[in-house]
Protein backbone atom coordinates (compact mmCIF):
# COMPACT_ATOMS: atom_id res chain seq x y z
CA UNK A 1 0.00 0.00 0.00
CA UNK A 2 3.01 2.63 0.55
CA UNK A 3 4.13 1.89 -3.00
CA UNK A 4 0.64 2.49 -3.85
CA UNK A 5 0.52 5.90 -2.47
CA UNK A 6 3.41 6.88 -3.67
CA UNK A 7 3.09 5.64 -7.23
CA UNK A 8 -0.48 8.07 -6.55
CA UNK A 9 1.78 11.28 -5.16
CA UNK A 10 3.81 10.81 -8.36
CA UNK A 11 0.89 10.72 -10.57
CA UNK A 12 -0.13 13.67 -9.40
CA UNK A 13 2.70 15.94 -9.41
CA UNK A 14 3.24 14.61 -13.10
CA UNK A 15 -0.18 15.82 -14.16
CA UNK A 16 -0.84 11.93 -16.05
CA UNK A 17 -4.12 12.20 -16.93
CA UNK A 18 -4.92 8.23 -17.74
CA UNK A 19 -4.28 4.59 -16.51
CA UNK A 20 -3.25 1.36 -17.82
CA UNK A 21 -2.25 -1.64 -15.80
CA UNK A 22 -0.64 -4.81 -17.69
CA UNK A 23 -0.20 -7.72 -15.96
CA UNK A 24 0.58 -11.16 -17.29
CA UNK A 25 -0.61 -13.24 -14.70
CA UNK A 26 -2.59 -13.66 -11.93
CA UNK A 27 -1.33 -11.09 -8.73
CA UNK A 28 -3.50 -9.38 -6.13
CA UNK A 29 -6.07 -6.69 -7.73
CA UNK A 30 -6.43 -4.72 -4.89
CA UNK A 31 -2.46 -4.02 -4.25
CA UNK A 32 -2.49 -3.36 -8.20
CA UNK A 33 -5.94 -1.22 -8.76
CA UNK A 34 -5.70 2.55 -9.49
CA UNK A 35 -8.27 3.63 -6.88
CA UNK A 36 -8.54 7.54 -7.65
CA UNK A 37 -11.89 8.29 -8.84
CA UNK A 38 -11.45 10.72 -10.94
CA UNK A 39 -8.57 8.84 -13.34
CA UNK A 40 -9.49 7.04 -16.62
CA UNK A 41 -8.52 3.68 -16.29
CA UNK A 42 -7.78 0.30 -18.31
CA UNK A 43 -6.43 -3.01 -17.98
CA UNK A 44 -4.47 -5.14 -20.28
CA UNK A 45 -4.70 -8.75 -19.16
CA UNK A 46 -2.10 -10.32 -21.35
CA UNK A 47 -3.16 -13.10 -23.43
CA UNK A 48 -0.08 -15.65 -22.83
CA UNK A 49 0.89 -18.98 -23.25
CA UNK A 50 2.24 -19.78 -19.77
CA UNK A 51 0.61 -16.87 -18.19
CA UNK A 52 -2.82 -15.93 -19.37
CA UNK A 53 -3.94 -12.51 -17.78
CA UNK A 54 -7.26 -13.42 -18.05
CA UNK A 55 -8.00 -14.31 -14.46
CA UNK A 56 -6.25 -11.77 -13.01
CA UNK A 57 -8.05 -9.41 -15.80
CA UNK A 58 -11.82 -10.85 -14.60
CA UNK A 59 -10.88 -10.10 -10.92
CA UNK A 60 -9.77 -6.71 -10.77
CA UNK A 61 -12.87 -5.64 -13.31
CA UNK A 62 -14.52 -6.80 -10.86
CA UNK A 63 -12.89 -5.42 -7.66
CA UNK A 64 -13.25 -1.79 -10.02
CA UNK A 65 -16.88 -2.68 -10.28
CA UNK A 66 -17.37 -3.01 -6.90
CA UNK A 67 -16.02 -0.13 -5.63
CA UNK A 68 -17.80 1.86 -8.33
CA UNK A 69 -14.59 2.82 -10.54
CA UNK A 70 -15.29 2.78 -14.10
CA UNK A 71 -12.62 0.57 -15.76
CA UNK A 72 -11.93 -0.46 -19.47
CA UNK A 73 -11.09 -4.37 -20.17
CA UNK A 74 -8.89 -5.27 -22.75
CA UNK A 75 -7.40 -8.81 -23.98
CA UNK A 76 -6.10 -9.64 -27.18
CA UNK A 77 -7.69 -12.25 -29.13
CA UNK A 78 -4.94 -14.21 -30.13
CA UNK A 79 -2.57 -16.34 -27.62
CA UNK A 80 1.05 -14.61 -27.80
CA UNK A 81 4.83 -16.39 -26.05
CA UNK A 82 5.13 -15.06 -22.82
CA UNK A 83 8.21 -13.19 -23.84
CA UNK A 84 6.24 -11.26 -26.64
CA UNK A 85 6.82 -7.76 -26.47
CA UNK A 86 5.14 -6.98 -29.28
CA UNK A 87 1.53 -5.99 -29.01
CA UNK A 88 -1.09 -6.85 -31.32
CA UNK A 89 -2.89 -5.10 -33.59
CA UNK A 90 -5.97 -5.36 -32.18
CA UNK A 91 -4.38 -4.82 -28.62
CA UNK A 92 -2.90 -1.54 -29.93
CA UNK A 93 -6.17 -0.56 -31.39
CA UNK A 94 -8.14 -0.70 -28.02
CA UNK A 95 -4.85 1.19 -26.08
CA UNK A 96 -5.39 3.92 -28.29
CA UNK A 97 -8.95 4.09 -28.41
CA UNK A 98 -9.07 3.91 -24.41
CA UNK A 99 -5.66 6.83 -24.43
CA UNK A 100 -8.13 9.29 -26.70
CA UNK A 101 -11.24 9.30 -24.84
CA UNK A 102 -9.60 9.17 -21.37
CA UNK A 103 -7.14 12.06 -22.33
CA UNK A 104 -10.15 14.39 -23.62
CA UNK A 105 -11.91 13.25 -20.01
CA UNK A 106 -8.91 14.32 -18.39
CA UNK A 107 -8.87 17.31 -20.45
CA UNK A 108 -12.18 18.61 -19.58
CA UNK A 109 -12.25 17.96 -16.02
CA UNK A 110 -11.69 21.36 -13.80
CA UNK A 111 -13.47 23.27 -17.17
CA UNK A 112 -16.58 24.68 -17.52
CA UNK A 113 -19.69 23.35 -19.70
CA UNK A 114 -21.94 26.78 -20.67
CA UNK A 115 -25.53 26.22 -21.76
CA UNK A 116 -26.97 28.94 -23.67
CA UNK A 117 -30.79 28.92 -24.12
CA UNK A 118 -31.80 25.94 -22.17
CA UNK A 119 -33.76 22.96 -24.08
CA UNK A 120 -33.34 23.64 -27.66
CA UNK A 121 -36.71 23.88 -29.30
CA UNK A 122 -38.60 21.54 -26.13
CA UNK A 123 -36.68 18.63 -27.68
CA UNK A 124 -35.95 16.51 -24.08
CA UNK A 125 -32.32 14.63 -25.71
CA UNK A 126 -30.96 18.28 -25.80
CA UNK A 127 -31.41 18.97 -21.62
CA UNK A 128 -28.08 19.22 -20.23
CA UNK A 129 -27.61 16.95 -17.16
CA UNK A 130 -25.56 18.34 -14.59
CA UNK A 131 -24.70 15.66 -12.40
CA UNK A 132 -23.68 13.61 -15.49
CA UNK A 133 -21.04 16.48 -16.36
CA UNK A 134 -19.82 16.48 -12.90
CA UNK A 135 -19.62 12.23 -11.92
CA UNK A 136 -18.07 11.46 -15.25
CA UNK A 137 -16.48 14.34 -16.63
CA UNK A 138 -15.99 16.39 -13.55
CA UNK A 139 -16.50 19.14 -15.12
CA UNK A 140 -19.08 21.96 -13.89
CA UNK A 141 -22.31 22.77 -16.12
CA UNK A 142 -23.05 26.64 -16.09
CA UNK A 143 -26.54 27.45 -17.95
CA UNK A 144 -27.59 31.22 -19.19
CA UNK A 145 -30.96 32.27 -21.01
CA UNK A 146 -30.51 33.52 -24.30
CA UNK A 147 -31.87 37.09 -23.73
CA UNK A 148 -29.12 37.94 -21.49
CA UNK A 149 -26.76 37.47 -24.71
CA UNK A 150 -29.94 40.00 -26.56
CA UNK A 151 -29.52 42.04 -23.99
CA UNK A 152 -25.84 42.55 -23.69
CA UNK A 153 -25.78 42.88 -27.46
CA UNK A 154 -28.08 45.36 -27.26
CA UNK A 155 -26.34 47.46 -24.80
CA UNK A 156 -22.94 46.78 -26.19
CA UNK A 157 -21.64 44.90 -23.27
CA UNK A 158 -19.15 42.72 -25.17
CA UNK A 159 -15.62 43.18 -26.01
CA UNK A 160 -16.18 44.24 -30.19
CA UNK A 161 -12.63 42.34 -31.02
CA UNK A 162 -13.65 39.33 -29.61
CA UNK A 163 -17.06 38.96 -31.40
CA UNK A 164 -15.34 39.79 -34.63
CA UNK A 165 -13.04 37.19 -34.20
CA UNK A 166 -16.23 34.51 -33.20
CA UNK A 167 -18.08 35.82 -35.86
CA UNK A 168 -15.51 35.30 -38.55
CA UNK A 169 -15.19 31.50 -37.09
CA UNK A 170 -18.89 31.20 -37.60
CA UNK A 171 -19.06 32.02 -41.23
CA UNK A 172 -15.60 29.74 -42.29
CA UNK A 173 -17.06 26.56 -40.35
CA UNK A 174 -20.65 26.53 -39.70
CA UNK A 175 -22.55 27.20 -43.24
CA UNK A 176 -26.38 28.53 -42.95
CA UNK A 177 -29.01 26.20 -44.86
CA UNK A 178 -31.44 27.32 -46.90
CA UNK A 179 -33.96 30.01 -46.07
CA UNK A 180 -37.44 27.55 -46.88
CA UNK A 181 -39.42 30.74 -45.25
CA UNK A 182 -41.56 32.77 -47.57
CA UNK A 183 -41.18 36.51 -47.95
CA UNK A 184 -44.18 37.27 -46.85
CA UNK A 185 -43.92 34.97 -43.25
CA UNK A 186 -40.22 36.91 -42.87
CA UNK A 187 -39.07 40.12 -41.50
CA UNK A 188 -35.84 41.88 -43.25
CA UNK A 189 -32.56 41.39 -41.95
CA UNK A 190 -33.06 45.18 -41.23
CA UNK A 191 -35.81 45.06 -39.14
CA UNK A 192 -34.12 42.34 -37.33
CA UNK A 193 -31.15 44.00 -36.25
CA UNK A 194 -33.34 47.26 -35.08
CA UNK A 195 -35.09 45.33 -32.78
């Protein structure tokens, strides 16, 4: 348990954002488990000849189960020599897979998730959930109504640079549809921007 710790301390002062524990055989889950809650974790139970991972693979998903820690499982389809150091395709594709998502996790957590204008047109899918954001993501959810951004608009509470800047974003990467409206159900762009 004191290497445990202090494998933990380290961890932390080296800002390592994920897990992965490879073992080749069977050995005590508990002494080997990363227990900190809010670290993305997998393990690799090595699929060997003289020392399948397997069991030892089984029992510590479990022991993460129990003690509520998610935990990704991965084992390699085919049977490798114990002294393979090579990992397989298929191996290599789950690492990296489990690396990306647990990295942007452990990029997000601390941030900040903004809602602007609650549920988009009633649709119930599009409610942000909180306590999802903070258990899983640990990140906080702030929500604001949509006429506060009319209203600082309208008085010209915003910094002019930094809406340019958004605004120029907007137009490169997010294209408008097509306008199915007729001209008599719309009001000119003019009108619009007077109100």
């Amino acid at each position: 348990m004191k290497e445990a710790a202090a494998c933990a301390d380290k961890f932390r002062a080296g800002n390592v954002g994920v897990s992965l524990t490879v073992t080749p055989c069977w050995c005590y889950g508990s002494e080997t488990m990363d227990m900190d809650t809010h670290t993305p974790k997998a393990i690799w139970g090595f699929n060997g000849t003289e020392r399948p991972g397997a069991v030892y693979l089984a029992a510590v998903l479990a022991g993460h189960t129990q003690k509520g820690l998610p935990a990704f499982g991965i084992y390699g389809q085919d049977v490798q020599s114990a002294g393979d150091t090579e990992i397989p395709a298929d191996v290599r594709g789950k690492l990296l897979g489990f690396v990306q998502c647990g990295l942007a996790v452990a990029l997000m957590r601390g941030k900040s998730y903004l809602s602007m204008g609650g549920t988009s047109m009633g649709i119930a899918g599009s409610v942000v959930d909180p306590a999802m954001w903070e258990k899983w993501l640990g990140m906080r959810v702030e929500a604001i109504d949509m006429t506060e951004i009319a209203g600082r608009m309208r008085k010209s509470q915003f910094d002019p640079a930094e809406y340019e800047k958004a605004l120029a974003w907007v137009k490169a990467n997010c294209p408008e549809g097509m306008d199915y409206n007729s001209a008599d159900t719309t009001r000119p762009r003019e009108q619009l921007d007077a109100e």
